[in-house]
Protein backbone atom coordinates (compact mmCIF):
# COMPACT_ATOMS: atom_id res chain seq x y z
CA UNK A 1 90.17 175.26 -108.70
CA UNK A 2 90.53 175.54 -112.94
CA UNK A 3 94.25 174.42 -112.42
CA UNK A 4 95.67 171.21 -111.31
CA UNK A 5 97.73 171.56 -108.17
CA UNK A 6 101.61 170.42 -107.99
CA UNK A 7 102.22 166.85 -107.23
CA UNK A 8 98.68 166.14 -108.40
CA UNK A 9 98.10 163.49 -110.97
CA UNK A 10 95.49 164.70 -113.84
CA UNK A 11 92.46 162.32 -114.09
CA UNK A 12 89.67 162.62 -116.95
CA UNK A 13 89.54 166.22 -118.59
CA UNK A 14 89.87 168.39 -115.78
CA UNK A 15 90.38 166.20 -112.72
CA UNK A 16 92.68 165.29 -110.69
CA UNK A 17 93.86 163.53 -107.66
CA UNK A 18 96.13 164.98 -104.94
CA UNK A 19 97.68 162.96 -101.82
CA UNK A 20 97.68 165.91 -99.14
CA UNK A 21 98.96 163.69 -96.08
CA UNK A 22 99.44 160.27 -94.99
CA UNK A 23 100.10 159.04 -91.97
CA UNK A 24 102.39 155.50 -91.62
CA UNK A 25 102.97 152.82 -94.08
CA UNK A 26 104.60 149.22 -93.46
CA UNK A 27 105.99 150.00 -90.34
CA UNK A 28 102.55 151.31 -88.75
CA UNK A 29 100.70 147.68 -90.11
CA UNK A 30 103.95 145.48 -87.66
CA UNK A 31 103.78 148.09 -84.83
CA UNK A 32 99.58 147.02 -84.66
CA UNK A 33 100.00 144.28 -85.72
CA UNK A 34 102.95 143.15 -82.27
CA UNK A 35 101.05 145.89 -80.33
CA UNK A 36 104.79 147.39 -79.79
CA UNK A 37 106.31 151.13 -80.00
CA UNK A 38 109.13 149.33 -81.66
CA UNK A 39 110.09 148.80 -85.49
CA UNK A 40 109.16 145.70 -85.65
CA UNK A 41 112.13 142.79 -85.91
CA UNK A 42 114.77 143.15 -87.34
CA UNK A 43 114.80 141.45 -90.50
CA UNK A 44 113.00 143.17 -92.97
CA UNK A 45 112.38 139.78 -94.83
CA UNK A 46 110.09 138.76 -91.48
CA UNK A 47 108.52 142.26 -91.55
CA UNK A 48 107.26 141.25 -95.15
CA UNK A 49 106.30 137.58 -93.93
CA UNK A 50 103.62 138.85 -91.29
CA UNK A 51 102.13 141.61 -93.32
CA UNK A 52 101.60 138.51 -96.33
CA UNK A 53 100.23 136.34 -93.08
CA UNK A 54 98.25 139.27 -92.04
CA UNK A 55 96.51 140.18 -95.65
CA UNK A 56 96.65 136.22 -95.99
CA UNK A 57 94.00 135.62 -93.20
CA UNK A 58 92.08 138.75 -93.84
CA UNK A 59 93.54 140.49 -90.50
CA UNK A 60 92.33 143.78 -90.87
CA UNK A 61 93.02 145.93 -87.83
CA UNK A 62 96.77 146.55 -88.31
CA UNK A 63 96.45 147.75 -92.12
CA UNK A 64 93.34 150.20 -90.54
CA UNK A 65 96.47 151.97 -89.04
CA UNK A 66 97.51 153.42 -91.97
CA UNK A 67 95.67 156.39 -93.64
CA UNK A 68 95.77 158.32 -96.91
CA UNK A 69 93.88 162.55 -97.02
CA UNK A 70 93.31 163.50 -100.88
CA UNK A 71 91.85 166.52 -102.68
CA UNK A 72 90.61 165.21 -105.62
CA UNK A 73 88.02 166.52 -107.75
CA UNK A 74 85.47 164.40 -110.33
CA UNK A 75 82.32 165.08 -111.98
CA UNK A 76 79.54 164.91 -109.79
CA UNK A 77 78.35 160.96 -111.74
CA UNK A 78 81.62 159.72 -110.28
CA UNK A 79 81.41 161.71 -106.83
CA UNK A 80 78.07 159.65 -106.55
CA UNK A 81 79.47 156.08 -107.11
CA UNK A 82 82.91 157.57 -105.22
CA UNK A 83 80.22 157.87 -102.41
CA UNK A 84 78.80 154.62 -101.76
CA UNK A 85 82.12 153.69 -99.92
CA UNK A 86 81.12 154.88 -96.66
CA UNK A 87 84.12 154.35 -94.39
CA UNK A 88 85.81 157.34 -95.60
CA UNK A 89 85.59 160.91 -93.72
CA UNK A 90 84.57 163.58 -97.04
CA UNK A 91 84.04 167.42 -96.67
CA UNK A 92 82.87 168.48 -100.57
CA UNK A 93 82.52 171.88 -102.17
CA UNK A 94 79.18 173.28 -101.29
CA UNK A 95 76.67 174.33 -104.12
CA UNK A 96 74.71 176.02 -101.06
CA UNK A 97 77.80 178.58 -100.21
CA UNK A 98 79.55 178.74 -103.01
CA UNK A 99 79.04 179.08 -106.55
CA UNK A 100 79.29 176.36 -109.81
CA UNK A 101 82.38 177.10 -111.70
CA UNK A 102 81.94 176.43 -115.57
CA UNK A 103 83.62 173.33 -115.16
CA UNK A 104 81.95 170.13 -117.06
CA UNK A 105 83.40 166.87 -118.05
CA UNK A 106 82.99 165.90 -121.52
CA UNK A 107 84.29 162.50 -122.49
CA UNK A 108 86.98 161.58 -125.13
CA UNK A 109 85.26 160.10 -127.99
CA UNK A 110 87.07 156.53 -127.78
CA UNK A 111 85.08 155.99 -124.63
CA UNK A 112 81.70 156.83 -126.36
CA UNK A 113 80.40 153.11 -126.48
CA UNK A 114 76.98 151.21 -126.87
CA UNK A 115 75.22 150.17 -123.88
CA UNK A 116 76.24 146.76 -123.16
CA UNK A 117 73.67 144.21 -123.56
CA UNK A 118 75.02 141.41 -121.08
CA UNK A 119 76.12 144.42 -118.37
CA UNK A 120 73.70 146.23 -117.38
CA UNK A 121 75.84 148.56 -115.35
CA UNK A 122 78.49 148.95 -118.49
CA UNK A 123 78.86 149.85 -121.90
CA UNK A 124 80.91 147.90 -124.96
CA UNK A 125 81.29 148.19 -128.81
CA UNK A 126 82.22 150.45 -131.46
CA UNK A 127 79.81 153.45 -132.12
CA UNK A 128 79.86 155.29 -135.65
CA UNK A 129 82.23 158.34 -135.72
CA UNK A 130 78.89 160.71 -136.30
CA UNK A 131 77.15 159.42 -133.34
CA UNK A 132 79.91 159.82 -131.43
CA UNK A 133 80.22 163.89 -132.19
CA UNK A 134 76.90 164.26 -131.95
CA UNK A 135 77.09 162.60 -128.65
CA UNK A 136 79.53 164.87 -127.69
CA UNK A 137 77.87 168.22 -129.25
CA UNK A 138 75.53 166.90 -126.68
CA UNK A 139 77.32 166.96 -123.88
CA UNK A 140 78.17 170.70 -124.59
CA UNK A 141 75.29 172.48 -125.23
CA UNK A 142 73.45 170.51 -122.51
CA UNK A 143 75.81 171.86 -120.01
CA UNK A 144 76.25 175.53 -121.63
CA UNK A 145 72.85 175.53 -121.56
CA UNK A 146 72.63 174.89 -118.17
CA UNK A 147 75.14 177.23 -116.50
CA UNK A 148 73.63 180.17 -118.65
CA UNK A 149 70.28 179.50 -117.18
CA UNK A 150 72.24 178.71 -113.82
CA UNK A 151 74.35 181.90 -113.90
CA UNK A 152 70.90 183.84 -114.53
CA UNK A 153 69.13 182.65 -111.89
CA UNK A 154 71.93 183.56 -109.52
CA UNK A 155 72.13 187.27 -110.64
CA UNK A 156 68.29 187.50 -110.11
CA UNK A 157 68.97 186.08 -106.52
CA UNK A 158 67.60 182.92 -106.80
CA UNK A 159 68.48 180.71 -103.66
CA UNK A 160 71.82 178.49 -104.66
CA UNK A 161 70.76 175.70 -103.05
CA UNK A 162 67.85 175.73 -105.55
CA UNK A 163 69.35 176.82 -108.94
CA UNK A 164 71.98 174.43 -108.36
CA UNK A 165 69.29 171.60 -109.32
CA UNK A 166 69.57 173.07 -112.99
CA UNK A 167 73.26 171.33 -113.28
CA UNK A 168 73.81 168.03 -114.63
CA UNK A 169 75.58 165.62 -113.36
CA UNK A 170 78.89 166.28 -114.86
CA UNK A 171 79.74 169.09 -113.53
CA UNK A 172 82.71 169.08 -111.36
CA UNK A 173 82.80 168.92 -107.90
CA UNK A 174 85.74 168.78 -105.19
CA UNK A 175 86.29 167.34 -102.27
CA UNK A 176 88.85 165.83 -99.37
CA UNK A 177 88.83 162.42 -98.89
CA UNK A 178 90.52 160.56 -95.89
CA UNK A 179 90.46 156.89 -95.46
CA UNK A 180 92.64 154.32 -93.72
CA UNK A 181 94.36 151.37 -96.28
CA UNK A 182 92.63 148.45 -95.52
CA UNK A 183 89.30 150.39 -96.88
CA UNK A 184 91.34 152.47 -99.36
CA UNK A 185 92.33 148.55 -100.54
CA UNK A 186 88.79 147.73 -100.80
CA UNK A 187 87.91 150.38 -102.52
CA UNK A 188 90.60 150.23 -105.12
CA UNK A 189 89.63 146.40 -105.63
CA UNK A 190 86.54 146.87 -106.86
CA UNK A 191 86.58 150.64 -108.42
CA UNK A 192 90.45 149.48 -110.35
CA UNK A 193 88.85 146.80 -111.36
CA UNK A 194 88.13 146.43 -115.34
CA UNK A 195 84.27 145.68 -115.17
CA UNK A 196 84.31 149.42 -113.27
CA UNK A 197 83.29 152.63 -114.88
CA UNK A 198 86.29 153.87 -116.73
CA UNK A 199 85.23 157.55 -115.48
CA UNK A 200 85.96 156.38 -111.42
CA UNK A 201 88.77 153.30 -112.24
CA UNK A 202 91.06 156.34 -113.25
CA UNK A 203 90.52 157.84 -109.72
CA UNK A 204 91.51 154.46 -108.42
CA UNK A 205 94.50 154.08 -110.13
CA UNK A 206 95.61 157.16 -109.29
CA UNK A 207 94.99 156.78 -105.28
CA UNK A 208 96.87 152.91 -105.70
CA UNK A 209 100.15 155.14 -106.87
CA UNK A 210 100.11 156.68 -103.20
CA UNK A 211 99.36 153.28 -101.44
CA UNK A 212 102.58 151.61 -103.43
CA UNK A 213 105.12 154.25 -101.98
CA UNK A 214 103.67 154.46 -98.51
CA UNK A 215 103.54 150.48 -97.98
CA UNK A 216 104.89 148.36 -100.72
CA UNK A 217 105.02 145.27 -98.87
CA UNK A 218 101.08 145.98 -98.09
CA UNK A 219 100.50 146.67 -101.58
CA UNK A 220 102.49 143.35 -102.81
CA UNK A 221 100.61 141.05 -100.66
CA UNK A 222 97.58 142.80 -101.89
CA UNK A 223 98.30 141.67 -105.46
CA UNK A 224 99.14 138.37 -104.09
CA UNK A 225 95.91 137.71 -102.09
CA UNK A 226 93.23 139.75 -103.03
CA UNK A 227 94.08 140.38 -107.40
CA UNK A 228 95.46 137.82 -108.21
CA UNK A 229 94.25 135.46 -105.89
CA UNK A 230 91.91 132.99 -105.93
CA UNK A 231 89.71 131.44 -103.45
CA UNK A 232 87.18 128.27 -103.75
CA UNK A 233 83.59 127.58 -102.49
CA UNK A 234 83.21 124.26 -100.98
CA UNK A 235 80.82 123.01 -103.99
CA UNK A 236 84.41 123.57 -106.32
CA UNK A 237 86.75 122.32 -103.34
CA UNK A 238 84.23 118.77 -103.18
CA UNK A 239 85.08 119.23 -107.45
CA UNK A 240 88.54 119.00 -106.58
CA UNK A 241 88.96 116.46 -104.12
CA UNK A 242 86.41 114.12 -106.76
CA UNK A 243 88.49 114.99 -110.02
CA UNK A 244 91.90 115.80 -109.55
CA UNK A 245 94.43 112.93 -109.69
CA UNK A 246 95.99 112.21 -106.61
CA UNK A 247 99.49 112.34 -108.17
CA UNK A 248 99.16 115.42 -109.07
CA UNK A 249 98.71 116.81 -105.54
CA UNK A 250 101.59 114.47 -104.56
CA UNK A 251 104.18 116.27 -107.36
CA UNK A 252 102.99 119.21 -105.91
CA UNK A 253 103.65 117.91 -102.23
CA UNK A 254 107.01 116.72 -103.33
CA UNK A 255 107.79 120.45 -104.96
CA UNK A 256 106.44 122.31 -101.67
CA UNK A 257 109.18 120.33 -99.77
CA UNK A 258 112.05 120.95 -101.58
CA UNK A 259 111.15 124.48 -101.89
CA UNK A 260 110.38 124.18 -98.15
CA UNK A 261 113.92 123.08 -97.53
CA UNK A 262 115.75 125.36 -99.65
CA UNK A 263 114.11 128.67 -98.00
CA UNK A 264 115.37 127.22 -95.06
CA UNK A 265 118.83 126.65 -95.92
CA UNK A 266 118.72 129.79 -97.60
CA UNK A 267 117.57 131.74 -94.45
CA UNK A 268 120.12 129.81 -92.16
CA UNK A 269 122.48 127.80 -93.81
CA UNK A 270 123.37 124.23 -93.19
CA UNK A 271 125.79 121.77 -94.06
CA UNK A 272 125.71 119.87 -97.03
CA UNK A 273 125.60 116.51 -95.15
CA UNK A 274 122.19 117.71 -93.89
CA UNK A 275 120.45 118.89 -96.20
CA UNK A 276 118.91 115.63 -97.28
CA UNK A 277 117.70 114.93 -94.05
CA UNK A 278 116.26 118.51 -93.65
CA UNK A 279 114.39 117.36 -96.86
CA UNK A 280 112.81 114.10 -95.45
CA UNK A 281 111.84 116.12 -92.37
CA UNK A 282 109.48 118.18 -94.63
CA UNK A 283 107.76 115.59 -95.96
CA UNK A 284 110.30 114.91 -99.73
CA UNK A 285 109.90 111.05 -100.16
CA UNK A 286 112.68 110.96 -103.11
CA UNK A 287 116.35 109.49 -103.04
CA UNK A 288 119.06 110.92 -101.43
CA UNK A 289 120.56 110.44 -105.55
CA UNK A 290 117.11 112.47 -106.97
CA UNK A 291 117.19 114.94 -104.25
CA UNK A 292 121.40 115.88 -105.41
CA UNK A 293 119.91 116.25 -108.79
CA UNK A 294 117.49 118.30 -108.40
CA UNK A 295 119.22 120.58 -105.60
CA UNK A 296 122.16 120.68 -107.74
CA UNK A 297 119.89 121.93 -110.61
CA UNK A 298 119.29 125.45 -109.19
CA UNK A 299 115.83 125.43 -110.11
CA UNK A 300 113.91 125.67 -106.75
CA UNK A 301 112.30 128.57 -106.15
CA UNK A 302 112.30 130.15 -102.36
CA UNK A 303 109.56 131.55 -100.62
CA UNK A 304 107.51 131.77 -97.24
CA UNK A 305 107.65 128.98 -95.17
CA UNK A 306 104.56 129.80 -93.26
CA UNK A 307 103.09 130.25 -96.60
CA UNK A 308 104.66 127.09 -98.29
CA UNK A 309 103.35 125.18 -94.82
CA UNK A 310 99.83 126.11 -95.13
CA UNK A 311 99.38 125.77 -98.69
CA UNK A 312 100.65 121.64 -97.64
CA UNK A 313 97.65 121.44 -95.36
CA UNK A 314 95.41 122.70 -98.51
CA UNK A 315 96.86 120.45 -100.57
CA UNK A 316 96.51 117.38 -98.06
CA UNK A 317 92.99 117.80 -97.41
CA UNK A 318 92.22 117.42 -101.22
CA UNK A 319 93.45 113.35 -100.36
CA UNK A 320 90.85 113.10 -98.12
């Protein structure tokens, strides 16, 4: 396929990646998740809460519920990394029934870079403008070169599945790609990644479009957890509970419970008369004149409870 199919989003020179179906999204990950035929609840703001709990805890079943097909089509280099994800079902063009189309890759000459010499698996800094054509000129006549000698061997009946051998590896192949999200997630984690191969983190990208409109609470508590998160081994959790002041944690303490309290009153509200006590019963240790200050100061942000809750219990064990 020379052209790039509607809806399709253009990757690399001549690639592309195509969502062809998909089957659930945010709803699917609560129906698994309360093993119901229902919606879910109905608050939409306690739908988000358990898929953040369930990506929070690594519960992976319910997000396995969802699932993503895609035609996309790569140069056979990326097909080959694409590969080592082995959860996915694949069904690739055949160089044993079919023929090569005269379809290489041939990078864009800002991506022509040194090998890196701290990253083995990467490459970094600025190559002369002459190397970098005749790395190119390269590319081309390698893989003209090869399709001519290809292309003759197939007129004088040479097996496919042999003369195919003669093709480098960026020639373009095609396949269809199905995978559920909580693997799609994986993948896109490490292959979107910036210490990934620019040729395959392009693919990525392009798949993580489809996974924000088919579950964006899924793909928010993604960012949340697994981007942008951060988790600790116990040697830097022992470095914690040694080195960091014990005020600190209690600021933080004393933040968590006003923030506690005002996602509370926010989500059913109370009387003004209560609200101080609703504040002591969450731990806040200030005055009933510092806690009318700094409620009347509109600067407390609101959140999960749950999530507010558990990060308290982190936080405590660090006084240990």
């Amino acid at each position: 396929m020379k052209q790039i199919p509607k809806n399709a989003i253009k990757c690399l020179d001549k690639g592309f990646v195509r969502l062809v179906d998909s089957m659930g999204g945010d709803d699917s990950i609560i129906q698994a998740a309360r093993v119901s035929y229902g919606k879910g609840t109905s608050k939409i703001s306690q739908d988000r809460g358990l898929i953040r709990y369930l990506m929070r805890h690594r519960h992976t079943t319910p997000f396995e519920m969802v699932e993503f097909k895609f035609h996309c089509k790569m140069p056979i280099f990326v097909a080959r990394q694409w590969v080592r994800h082995r959860t996915a079902n694949i069904n690739e063009y055949s160089l044993r029934y079919s023929e090569a189309r005269d379809e290489f890759y041939y990078p864009d000459l800002e991506h022509i870079q040194f090998q890196s010499a701290l990253n083995k698996q990467g490459r970094k800094g600025k190559v002369p403008t002459e190397l970098k054509q005749k790395v190119l000129d390269y590319f081309k006549e390698i893989s003209t070169r090869s399709f001519s000698i290809y292309s003759e061997l197939n007129e004088a009946g040479v097996a496919r599945e042999l003369a195919r051998a003669i093709l480098p590896v960026n020639l373009y192949t095609e396949w269809y790609w199905k995978n559920d999200l909580h693997n799609l997630l994986h993948f896109i984690s490490l292959r979107s990644d910036s210490h990934a191969q620019y040729e395959i983190r392009v693919y990525s990208d392009a798949m993580a479009e489809s996974v924000k409109k088919a579950a964006p609470f899924a793909w928010e508590a993604y960012q949340d957890y697994v981007v942008k998160g951060m988790r600790f081994s116990r040697i830097e959790q022992n470095l914690f509970e040694k080195k960091l002041p014990v005020r600190v944690v209690d600021d933080m303490l004393e933040d968590l419970s006003y923030q506690i309290t005002a996602t509370l009153h926010y989500n059913k509200p109370r009387e003004e008369g209560d609200l101080f006590q609703l504040y002591q019963k969450q731990g806040g240790s200030d005055s009933e004149s510092d806690f009318k200050l700094k409620w009347d100061s509109g600067e407390i942000e609101l959140g999960n409870v749950r999530e507010f809750r558990e990060f308290i219990s982190k936080l405590k064990s660090l006084k240990k």
